[in-house]
C-alpha atoms as a PDB file:
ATOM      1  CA  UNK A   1      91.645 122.654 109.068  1.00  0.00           C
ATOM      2  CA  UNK A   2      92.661 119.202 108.525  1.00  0.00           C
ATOM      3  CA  UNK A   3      90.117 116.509 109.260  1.00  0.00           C
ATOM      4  CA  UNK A   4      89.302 114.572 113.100  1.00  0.00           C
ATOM      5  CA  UNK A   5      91.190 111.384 113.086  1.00  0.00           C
ATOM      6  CA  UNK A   6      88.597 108.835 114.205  1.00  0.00           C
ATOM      7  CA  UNK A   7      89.237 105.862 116.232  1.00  0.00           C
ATOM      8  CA  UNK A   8      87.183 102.861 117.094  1.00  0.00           C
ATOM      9  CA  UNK A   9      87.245 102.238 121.420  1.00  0.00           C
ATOM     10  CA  UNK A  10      85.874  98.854 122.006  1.00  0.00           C
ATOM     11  CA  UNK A  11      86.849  98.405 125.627  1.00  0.00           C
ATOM     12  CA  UNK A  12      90.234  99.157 125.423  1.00  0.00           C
ATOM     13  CA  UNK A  13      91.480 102.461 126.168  1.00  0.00           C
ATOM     14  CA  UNK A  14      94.940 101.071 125.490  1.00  0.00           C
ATOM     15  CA  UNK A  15      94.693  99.504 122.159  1.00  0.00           C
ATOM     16  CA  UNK A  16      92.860 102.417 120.863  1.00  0.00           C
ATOM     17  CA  UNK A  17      95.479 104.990 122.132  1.00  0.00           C
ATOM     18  CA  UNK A  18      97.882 102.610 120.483  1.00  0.00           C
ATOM     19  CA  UNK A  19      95.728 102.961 116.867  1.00  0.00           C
ATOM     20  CA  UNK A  20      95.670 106.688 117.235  1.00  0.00           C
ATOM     21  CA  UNK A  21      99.099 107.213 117.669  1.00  0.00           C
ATOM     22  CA  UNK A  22      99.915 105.048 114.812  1.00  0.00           C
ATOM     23  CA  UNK A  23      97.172 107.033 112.576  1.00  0.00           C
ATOM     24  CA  UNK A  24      98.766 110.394 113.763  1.00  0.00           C
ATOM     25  CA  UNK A  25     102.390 108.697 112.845  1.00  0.00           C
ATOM     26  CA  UNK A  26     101.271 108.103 109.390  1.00  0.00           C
ATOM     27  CA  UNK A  27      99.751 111.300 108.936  1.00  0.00           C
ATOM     28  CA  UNK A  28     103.004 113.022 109.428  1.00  0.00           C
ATOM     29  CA  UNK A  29     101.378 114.887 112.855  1.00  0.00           C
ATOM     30  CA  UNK A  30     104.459 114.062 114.864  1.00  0.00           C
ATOM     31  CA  UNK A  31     106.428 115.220 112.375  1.00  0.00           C
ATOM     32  CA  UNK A  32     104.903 118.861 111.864  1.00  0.00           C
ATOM     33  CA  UNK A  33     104.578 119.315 115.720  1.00  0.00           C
ATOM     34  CA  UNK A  34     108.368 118.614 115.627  1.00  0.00           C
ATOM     35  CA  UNK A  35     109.254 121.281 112.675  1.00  0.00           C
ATOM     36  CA  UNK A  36     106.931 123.934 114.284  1.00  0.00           C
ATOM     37  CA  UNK A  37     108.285 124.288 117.963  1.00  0.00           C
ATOM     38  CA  UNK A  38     110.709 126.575 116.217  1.00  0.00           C
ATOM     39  CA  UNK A  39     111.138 129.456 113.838  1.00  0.00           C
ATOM     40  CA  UNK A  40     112.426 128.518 110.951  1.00  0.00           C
ATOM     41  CA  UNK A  41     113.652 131.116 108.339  1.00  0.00           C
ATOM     42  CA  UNK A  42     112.474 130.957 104.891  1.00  0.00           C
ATOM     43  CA  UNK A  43     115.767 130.290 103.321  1.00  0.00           C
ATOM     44  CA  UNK A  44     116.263 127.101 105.682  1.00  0.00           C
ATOM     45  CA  UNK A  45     112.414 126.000 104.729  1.00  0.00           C
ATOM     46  CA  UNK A  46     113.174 126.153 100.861  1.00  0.00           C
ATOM     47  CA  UNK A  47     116.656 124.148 101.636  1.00  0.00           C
ATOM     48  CA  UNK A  48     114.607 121.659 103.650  1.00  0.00           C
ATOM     49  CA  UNK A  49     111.777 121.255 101.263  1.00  0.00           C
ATOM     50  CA  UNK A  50     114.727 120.758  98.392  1.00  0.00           C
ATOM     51  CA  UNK A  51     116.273 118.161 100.270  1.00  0.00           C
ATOM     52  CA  UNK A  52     113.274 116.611 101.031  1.00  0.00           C
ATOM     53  CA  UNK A  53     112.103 116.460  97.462  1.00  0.00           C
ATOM     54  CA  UNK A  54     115.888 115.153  96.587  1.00  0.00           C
ATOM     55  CA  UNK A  55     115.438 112.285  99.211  1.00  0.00           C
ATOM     56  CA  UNK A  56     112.102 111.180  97.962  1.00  0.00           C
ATOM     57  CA  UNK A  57     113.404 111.389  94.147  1.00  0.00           C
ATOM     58  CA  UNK A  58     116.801 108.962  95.089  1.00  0.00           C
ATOM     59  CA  UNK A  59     114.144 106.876  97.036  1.00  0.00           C
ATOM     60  CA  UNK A  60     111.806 106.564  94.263  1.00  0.00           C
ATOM     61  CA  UNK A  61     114.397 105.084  91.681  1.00  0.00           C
ATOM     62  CA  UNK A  62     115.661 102.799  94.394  1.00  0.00           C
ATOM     63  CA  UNK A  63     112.562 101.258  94.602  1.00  0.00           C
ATOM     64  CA  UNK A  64     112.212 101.172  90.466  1.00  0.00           C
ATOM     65  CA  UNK A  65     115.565  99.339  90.772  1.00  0.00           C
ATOM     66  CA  UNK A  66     114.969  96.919  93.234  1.00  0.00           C
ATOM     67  CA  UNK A  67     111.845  96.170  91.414  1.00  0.00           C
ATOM     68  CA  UNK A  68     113.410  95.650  88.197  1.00  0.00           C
ATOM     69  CA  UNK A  69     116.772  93.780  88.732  1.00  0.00           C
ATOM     70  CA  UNK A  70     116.960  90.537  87.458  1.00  0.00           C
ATOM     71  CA  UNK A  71     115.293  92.009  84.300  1.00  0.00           C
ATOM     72  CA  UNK A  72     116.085  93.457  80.906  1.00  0.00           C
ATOM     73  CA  UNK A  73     114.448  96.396  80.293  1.00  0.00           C
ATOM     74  CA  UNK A  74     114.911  97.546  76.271  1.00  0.00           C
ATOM     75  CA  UNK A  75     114.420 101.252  75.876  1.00  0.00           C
ATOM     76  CA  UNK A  76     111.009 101.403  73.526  1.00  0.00           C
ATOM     77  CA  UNK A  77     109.970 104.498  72.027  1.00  0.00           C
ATOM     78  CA  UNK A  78     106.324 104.787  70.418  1.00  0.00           C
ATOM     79  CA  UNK A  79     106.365 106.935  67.394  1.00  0.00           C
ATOM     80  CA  UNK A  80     102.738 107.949  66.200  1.00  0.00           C
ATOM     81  CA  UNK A  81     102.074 108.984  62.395  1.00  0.00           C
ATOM     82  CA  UNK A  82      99.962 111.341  61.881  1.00  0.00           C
ATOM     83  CA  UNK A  83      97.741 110.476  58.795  1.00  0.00           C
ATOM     84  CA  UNK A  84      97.247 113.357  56.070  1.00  0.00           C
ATOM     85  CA  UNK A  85      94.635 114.034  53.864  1.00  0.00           C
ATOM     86  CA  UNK A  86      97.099 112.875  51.223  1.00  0.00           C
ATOM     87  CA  UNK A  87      97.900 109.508  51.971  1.00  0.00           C
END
């Protein structure tokens, strides 16, 4: 069971329904209750959880891109030699 989200009430009822909503947002709550009003078949979870993964991946090197343009980035590879007892 996933744990209580806690949320601080000092006075206003408003602002703190506001906070909780926002916490549950982030969470991903919304989200779930959303995917589990219906059945859905195995097959169309696996395709889901594939795209899913594939949008995450194409957002993740976006990011690396956006971070890096403007810069030169040389391809370095670190090669380690292992000593022997003969050298």
């Amino acid at each position: 069971m996933p744990s209580p989200i806690e949320v601080e009430v000092n006075g206003d009822i408003e602002k703190a329904f506001k906070n909780l909503k926002k916490k549950m947002a982030f969470e991903g709550i919304f989200k779930e209750l959303k995917r589990r009003r219906y059945y859905e078949k195995p097959s169309e979870e696996k395709k889901r959880k594939k795209e899913e993964a594939e949008r995450r991946r194409i957002k993740k090197i976006r990011r690396f891109a956006a971070q890096s343009k403007g810069r030169r980035f040389v391809n370095v590879r670190v090669v380690t030699k292992e000593r022997t007892e003969e050298e």
